[in-house]
C-alpha atoms as a PDB file:
ATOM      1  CA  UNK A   1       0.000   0.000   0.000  1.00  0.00           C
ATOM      2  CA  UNK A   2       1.335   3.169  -1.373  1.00  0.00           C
ATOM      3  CA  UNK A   3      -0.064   5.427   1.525  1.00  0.00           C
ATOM      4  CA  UNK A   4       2.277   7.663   3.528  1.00  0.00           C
ATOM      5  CA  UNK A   5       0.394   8.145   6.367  1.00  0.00           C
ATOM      6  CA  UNK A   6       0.835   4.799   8.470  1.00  0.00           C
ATOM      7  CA  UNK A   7      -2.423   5.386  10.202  1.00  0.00           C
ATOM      8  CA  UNK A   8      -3.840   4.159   6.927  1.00  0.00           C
ATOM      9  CA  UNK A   9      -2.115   1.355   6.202  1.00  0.00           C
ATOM     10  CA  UNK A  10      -2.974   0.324   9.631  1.00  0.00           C
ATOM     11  CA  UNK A  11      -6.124   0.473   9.577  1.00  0.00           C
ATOM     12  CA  UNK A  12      -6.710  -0.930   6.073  1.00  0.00           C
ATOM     13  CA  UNK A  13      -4.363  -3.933   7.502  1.00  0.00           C
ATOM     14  CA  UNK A  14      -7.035  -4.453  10.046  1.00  0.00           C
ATOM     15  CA  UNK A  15      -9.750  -3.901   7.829  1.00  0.00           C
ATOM     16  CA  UNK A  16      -8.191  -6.564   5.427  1.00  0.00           C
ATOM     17  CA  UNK A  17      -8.044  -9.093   8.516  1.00  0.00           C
ATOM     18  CA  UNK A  18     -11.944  -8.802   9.513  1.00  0.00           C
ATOM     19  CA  UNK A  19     -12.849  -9.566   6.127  1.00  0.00           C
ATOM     20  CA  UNK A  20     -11.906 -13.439   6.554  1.00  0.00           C
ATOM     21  CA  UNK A  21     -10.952 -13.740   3.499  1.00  0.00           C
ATOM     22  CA  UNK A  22      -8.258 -15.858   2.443  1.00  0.00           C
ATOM     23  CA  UNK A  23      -7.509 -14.555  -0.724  1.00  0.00           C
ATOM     24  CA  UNK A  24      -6.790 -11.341   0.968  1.00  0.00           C
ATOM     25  CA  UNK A  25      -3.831 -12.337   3.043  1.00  0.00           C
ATOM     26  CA  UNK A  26      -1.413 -11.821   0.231  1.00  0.00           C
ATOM     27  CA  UNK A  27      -1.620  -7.929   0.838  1.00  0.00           C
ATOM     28  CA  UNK A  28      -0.553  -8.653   4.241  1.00  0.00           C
ATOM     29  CA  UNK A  29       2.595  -9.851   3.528  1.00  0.00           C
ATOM     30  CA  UNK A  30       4.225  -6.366   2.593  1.00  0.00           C
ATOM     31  CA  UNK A  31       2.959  -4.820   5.391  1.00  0.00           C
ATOM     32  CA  UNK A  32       4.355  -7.010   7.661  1.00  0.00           C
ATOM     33  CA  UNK A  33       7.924  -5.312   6.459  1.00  0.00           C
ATOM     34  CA  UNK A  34       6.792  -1.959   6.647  1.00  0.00           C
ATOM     35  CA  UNK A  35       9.104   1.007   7.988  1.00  0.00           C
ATOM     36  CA  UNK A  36       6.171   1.773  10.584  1.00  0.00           C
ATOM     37  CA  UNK A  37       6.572  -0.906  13.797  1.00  0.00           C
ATOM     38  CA  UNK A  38       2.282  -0.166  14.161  1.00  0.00           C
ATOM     39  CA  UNK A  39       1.317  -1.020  10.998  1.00  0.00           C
ATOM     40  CA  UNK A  40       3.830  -3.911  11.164  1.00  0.00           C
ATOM     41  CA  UNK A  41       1.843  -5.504  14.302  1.00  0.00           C
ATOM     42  CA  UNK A  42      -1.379  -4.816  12.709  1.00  0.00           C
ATOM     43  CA  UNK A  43      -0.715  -6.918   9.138  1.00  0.00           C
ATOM     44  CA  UNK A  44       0.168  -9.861  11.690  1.00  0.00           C
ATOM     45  CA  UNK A  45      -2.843  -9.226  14.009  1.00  0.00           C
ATOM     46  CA  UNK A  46      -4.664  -9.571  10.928  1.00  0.00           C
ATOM     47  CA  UNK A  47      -3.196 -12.702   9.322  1.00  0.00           C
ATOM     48  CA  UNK A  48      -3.576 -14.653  13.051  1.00  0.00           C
ATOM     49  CA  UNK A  49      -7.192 -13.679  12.750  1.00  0.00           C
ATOM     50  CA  UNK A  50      -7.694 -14.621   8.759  1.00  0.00           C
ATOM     51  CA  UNK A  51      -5.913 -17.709   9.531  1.00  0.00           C
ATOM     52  CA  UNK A  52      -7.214 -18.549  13.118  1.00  0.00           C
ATOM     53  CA  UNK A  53      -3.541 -18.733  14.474  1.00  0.00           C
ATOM     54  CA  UNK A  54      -4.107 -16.709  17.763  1.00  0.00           C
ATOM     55  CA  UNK A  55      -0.287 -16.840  18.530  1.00  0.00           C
ATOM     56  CA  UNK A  56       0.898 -16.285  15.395  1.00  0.00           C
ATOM     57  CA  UNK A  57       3.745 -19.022  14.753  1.00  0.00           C
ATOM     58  CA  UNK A  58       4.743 -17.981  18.607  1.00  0.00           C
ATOM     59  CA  UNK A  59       5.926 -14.580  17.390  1.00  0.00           C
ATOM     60  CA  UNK A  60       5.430 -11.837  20.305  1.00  0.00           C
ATOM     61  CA  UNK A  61       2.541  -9.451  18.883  1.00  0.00           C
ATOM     62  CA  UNK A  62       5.097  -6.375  19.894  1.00  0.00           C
ATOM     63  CA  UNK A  63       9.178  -7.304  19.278  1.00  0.00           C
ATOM     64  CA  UNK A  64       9.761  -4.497  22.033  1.00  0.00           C
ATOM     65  CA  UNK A  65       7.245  -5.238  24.440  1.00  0.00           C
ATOM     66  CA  UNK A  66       9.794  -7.173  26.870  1.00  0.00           C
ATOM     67  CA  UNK A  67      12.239  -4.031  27.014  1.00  0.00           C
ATOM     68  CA  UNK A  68       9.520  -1.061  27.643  1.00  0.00           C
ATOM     69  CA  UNK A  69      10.704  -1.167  31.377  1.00  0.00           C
ATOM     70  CA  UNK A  70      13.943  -2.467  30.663  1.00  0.00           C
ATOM     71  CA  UNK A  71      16.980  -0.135  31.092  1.00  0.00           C
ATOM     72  CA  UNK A  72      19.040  -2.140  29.072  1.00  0.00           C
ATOM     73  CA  UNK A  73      20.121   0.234  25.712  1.00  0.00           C
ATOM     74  CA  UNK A  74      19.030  -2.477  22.913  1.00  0.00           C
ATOM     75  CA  UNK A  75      19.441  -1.693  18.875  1.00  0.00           C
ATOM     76  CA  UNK A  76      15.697  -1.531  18.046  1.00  0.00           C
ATOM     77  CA  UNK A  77      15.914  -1.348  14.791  1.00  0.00           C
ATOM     78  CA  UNK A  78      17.445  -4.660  14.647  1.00  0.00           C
ATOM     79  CA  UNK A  79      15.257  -6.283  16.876  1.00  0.00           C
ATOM     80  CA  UNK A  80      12.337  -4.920  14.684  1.00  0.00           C
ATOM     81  CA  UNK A  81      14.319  -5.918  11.608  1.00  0.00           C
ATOM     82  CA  UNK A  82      14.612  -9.186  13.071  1.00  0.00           C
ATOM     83  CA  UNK A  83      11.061 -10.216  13.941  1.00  0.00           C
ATOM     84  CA  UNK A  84       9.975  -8.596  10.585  1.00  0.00           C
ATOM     85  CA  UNK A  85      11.959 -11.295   8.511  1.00  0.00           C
ATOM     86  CA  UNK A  86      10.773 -13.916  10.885  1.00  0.00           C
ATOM     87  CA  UNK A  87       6.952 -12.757  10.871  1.00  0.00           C
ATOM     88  CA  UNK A  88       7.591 -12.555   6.844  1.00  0.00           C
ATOM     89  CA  UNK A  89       9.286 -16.047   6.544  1.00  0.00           C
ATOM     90  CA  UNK A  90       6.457 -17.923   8.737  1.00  0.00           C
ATOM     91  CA  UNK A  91       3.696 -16.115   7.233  1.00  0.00           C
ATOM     92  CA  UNK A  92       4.617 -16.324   3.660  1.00  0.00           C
ATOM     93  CA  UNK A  93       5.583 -20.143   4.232  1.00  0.00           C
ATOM     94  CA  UNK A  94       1.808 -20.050   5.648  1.00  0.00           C
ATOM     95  CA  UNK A  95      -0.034 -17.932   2.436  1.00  0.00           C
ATOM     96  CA  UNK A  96       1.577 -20.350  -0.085  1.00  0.00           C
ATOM     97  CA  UNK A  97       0.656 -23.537   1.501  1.00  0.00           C
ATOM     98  CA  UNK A  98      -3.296 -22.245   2.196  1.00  0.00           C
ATOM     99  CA  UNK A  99      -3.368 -20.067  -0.612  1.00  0.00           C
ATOM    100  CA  UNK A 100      -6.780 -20.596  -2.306  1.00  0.00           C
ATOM    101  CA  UNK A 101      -6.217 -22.617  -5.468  1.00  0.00           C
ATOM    102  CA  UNK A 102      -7.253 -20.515  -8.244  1.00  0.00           C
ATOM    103  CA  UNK A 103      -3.966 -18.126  -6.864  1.00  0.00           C
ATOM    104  CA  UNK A 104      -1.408 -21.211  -7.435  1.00  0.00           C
ATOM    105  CA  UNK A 105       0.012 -20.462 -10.637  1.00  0.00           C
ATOM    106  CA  UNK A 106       3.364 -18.143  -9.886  1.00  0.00           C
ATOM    107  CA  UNK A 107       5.451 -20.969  -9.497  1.00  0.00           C
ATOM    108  CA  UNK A 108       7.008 -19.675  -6.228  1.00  0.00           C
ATOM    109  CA  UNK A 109       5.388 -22.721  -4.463  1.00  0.00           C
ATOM    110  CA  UNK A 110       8.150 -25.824  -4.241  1.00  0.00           C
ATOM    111  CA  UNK A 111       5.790 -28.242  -5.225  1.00  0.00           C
ATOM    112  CA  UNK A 112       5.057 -26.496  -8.598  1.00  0.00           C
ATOM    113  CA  UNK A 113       8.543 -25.837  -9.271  1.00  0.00           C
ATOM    114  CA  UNK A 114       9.121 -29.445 -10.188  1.00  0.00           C
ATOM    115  CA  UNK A 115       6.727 -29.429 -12.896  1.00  0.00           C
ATOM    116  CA  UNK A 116       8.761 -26.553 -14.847  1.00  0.00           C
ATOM    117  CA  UNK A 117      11.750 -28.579 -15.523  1.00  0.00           C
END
């Protein structure tokens, strides 16, 4: 979503989610790598309720909820950047093994790669 204002994507991310609809978790994935942390939590929030995975692949809903009373100086960005590409990998993994059928035909999925060659 091409929106600056992350308030936006964040709320269409949970709009997307209360829609139950399957075919709708691809525009997820993006925004589960977005530069804003909010709209980050929200495209997962989403997915866990499309998919009925309340825990998410045991992700922690906020990467930085542990040190908010912490006075330990962490690198946030990389802990964000971290459980991004995790949320990404698991979800993604996810979307092309439930994908509805009809959206199988980009080849991305291992078991179709086979029948290129």
């Amino acid at each position: 979503m091409k929106y600056s204002d992350p308030r936006v994507r964040q709320v269409a991310a949970w709009a997307i989610g209360r829609t139950d609809r399957l075919e709708l978790a691809e525009l997820l994935l993006p925004l589960l790598k977005d530069e804003d942390l909010g709209v980050a939590i929200e495209a997962r929030l989403a997915l866990c309720w499309i998919s009925r995975r309340p825990n998410g692949f045991n992700n922690p809903v906020d990467p930085l909820e542990e040190y908010e009373d912490s006075e330990v100086v962490v690198d946030k960005k990389k802990i964000i950047a971290n459980w991004q590409n995790r949320v990404y990998k698991a979800w993604r993994n996810w979307y092309l093994n439930s994908r509805p059928y009809e959206e199988r035909d980009d080849f991305d999925d291992p078991e179709q790669v086979r029948f290129q060659k």
